[in-house]
N, C-alpha and C. Protein backbone atom coordinates (compact mmCIF):
# COMPACT_ATOMS: atom_id res chain seq x y z
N UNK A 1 0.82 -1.16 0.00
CA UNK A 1 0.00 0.00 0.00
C UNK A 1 0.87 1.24 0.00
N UNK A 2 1.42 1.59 -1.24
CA UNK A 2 2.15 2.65 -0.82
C UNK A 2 1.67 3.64 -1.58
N UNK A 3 2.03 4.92 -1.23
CA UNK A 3 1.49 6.26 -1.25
C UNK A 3 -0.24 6.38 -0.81
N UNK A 4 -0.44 5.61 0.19
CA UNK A 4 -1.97 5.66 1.07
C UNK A 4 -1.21 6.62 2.14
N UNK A 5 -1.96 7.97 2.18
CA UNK A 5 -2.21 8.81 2.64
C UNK A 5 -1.99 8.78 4.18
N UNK A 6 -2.80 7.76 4.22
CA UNK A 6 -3.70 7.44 5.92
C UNK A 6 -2.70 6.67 6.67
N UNK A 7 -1.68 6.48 6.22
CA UNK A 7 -0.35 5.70 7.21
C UNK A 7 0.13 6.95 8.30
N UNK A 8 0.58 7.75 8.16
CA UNK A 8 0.73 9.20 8.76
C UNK A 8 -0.45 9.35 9.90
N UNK A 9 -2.00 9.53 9.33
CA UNK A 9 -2.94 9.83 10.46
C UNK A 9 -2.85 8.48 11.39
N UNK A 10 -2.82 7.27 10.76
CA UNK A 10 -2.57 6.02 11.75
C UNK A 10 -1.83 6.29 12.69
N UNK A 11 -0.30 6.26 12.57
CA UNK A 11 0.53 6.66 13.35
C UNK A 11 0.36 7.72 14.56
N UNK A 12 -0.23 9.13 14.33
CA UNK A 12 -0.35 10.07 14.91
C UNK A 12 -1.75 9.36 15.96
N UNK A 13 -2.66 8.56 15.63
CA UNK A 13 -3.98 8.71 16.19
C UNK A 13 -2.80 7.29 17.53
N UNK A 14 -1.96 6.10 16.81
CA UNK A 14 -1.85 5.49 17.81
C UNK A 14 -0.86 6.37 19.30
N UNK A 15 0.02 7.52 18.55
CA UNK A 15 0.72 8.18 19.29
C UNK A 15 -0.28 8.70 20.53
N UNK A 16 -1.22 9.50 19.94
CA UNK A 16 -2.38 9.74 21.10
C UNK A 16 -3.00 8.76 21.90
N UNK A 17 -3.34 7.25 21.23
CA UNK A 17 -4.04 6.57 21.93
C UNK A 17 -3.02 5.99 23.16
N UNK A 18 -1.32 5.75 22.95
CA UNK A 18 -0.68 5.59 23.69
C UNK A 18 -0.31 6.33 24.97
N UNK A 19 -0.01 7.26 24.48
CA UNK A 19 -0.61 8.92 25.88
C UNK A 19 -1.17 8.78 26.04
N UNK A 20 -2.80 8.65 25.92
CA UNK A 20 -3.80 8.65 26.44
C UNK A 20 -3.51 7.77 27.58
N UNK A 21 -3.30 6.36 27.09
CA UNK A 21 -3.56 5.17 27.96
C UNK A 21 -2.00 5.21 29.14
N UNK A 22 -1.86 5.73 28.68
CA UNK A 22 -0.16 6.01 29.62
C UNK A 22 -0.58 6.66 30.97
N UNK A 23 -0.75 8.24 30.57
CA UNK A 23 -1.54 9.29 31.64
C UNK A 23 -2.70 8.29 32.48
N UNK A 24 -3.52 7.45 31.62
CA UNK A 24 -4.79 7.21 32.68
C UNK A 24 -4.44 6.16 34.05
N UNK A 25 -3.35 5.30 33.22
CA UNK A 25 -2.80 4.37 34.11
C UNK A 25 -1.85 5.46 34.96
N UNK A 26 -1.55 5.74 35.09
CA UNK A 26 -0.22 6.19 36.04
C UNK A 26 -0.84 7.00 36.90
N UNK A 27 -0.42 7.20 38.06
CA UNK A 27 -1.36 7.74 39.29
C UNK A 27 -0.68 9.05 39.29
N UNK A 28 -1.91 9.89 39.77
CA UNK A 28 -1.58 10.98 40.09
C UNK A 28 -1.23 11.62 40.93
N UNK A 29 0.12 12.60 40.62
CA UNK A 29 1.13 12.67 40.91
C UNK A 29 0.85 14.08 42.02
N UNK A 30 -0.16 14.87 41.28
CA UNK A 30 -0.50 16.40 41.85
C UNK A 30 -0.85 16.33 43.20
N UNK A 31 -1.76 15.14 43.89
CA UNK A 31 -2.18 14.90 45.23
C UNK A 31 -1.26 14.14 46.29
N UNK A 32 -0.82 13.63 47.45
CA UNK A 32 -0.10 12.80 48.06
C UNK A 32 -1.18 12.24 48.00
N UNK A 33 -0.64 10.46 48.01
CA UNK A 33 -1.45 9.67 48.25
C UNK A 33 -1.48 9.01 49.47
N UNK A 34 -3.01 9.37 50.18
CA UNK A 34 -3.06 9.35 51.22
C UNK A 34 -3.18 7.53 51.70
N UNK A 35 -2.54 7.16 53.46
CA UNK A 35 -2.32 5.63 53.53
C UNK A 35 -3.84 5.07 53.65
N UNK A 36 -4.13 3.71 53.23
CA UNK A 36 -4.98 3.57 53.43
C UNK A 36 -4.69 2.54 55.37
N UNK A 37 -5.83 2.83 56.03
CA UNK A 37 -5.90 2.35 57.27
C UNK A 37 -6.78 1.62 57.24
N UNK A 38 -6.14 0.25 57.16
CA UNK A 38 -6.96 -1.07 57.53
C UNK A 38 -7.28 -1.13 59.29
N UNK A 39 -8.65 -0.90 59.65
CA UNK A 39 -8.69 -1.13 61.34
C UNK A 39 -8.45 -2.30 61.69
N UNK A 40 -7.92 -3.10 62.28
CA UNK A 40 -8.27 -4.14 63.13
C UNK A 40 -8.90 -4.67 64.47
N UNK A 41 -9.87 -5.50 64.04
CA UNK A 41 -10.67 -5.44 65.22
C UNK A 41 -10.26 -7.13 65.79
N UNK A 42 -10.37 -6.87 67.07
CA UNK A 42 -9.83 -7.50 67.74
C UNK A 42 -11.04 -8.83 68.46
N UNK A 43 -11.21 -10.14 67.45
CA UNK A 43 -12.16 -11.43 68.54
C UNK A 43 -12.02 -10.87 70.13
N UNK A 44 -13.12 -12.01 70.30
CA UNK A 44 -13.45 -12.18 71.21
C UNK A 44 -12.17 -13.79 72.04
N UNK A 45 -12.43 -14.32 70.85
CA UNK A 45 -11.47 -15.68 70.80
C UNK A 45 -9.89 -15.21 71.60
N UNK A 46 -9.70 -14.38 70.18
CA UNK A 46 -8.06 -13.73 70.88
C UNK A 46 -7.87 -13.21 71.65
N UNK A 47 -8.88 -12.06 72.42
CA UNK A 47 -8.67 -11.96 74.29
C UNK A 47 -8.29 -13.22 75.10
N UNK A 48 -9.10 -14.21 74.71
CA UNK A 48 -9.17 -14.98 75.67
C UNK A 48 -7.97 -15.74 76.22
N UNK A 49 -7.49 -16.05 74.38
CA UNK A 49 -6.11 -16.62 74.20
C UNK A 49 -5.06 -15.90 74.81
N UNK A 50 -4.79 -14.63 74.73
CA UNK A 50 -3.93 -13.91 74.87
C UNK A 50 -4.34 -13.45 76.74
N UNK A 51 -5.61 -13.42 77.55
CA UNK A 51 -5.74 -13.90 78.74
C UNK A 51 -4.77 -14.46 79.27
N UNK A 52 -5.35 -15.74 78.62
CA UNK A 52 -4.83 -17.07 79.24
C UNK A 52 -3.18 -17.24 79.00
N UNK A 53 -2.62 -16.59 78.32
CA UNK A 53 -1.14 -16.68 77.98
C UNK A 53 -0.29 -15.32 79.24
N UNK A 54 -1.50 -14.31 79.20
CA UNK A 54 -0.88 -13.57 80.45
C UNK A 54 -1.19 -14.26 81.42
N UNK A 55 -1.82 -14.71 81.95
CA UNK A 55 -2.28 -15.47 83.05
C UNK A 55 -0.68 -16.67 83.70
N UNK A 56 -0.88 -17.53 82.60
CA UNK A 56 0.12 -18.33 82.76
C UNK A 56 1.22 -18.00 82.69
N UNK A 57 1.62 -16.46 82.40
CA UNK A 57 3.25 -15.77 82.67
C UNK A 57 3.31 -15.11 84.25
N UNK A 58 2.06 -14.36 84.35
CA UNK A 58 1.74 -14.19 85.61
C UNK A 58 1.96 -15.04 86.59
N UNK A 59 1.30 -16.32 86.94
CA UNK A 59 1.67 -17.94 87.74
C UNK A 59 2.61 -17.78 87.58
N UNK A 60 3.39 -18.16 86.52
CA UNK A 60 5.31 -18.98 86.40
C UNK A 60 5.85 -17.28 87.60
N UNK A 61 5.35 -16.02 86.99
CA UNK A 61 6.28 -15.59 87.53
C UNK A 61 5.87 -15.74 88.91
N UNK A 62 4.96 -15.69 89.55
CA UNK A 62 4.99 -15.49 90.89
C UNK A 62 5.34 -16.46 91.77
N UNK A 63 4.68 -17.60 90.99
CA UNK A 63 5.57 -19.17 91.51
C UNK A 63 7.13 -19.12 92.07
N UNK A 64 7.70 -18.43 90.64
CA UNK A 64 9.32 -18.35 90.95
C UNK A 64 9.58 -17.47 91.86
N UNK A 65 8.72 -16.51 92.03
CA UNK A 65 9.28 -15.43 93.07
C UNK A 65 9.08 -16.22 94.37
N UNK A 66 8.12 -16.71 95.14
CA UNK A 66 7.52 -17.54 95.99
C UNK A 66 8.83 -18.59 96.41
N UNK A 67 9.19 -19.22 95.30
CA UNK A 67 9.90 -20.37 95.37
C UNK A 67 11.47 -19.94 95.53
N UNK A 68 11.55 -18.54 95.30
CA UNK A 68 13.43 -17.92 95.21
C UNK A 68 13.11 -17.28 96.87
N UNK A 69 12.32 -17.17 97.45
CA UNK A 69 12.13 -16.20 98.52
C UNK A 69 12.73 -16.98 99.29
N UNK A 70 11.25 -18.95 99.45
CA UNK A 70 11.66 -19.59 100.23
C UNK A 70 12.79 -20.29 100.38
N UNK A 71 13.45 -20.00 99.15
CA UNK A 71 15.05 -20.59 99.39
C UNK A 71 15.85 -19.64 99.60
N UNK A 72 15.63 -18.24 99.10
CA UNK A 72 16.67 -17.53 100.31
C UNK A 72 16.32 -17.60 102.43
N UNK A 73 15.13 -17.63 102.58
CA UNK A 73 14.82 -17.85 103.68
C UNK A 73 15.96 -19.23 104.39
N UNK A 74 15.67 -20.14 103.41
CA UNK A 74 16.29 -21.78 104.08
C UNK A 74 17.68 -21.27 104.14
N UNK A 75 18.24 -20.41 102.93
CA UNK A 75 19.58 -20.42 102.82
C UNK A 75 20.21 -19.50 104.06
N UNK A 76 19.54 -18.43 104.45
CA UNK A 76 20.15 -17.53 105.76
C UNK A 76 19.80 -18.50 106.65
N UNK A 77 18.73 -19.12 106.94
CA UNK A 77 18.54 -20.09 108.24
C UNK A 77 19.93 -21.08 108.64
N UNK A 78 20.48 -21.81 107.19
CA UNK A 78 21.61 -22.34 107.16
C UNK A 78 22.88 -21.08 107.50
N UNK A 79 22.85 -20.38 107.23
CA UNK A 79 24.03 -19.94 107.42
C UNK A 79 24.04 -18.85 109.01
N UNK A 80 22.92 -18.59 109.20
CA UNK A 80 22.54 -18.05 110.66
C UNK A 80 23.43 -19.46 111.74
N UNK A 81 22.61 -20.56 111.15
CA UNK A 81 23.42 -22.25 112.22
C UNK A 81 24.90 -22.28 111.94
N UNK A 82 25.46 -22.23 110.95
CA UNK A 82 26.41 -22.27 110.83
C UNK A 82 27.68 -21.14 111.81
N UNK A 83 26.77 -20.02 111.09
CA UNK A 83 28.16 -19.00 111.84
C UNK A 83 27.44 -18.82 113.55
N UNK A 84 26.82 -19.34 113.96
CA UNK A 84 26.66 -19.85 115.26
C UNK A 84 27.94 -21.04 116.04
N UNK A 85 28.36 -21.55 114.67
CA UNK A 85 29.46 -22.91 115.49
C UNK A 85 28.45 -24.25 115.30
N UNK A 86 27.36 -24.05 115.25
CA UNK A 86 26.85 -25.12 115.49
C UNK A 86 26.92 -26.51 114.29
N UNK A 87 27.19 -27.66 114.92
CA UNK A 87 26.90 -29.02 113.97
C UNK A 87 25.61 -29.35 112.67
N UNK A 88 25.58 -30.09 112.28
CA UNK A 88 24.58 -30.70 111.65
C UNK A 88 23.24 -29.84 111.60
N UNK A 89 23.48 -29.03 111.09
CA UNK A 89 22.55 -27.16 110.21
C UNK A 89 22.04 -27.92 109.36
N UNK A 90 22.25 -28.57 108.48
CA UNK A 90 21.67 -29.02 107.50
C UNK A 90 20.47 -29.67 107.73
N UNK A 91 19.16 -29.73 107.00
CA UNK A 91 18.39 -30.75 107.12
C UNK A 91 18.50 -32.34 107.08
N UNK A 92 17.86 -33.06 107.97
CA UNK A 92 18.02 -34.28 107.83
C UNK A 92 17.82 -35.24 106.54
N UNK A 93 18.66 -35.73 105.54
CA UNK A 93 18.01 -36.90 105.01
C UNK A 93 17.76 -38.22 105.27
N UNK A 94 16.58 -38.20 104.89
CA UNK A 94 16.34 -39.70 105.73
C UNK A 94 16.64 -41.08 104.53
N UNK A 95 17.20 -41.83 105.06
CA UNK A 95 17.35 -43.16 104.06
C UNK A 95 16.46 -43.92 103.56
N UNK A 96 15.86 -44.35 102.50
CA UNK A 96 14.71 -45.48 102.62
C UNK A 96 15.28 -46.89 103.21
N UNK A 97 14.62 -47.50 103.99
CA UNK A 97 14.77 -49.28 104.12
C UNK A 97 14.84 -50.19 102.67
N UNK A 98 15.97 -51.04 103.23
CA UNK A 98 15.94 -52.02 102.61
C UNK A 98 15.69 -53.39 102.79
């Protein structure tokens, strides 16, 4: 097809249709784009879970505190007998029978 006219307007109309479609896709640039904020809402389920997980850090810790107290307690009791002079401070172990 040569010397058809209309090769020239072809060209020029796809040049526009390419701008066109260029500009519409590409975001605009003039505004900040503001974040979008997903809320999260929080079950009922996952309190419970997350309860029960403080709960059981709560116990361990107080357990251990409870349990470090009464062994500093035993441990000055031992050493109160001791720097007294005195013998056999230690608690008794007893043997099982045979």
């Amino acid at each position: 097809m040569v010397g058809n006219g209309g090769e020239g307007h072809d060209r020029a109309a796809l040049r526009l249709f390419r701008r066109a479609y260029s500009l519409a896709t590409m975001p605009d640039m003039s505004e900040p784009e503001q974040p979008q904020q997903e809320r999260y809402v929080e079950t009922a389920r996952e309190r419970r879970i997350a309860n029960a997980v403080l709960l059981f850090f709560l116990v361990l810790i107080v357990g251990g505190g409870i349990w470090l107290a009464n062994a500093m307690f035993e441990q000055r009791r031992l050493d109160d007998c001791v720097a007294q002079g005195r013998g056999n401070c230690a608690p008794p172990i007893e043997a099982t029978a045979r």
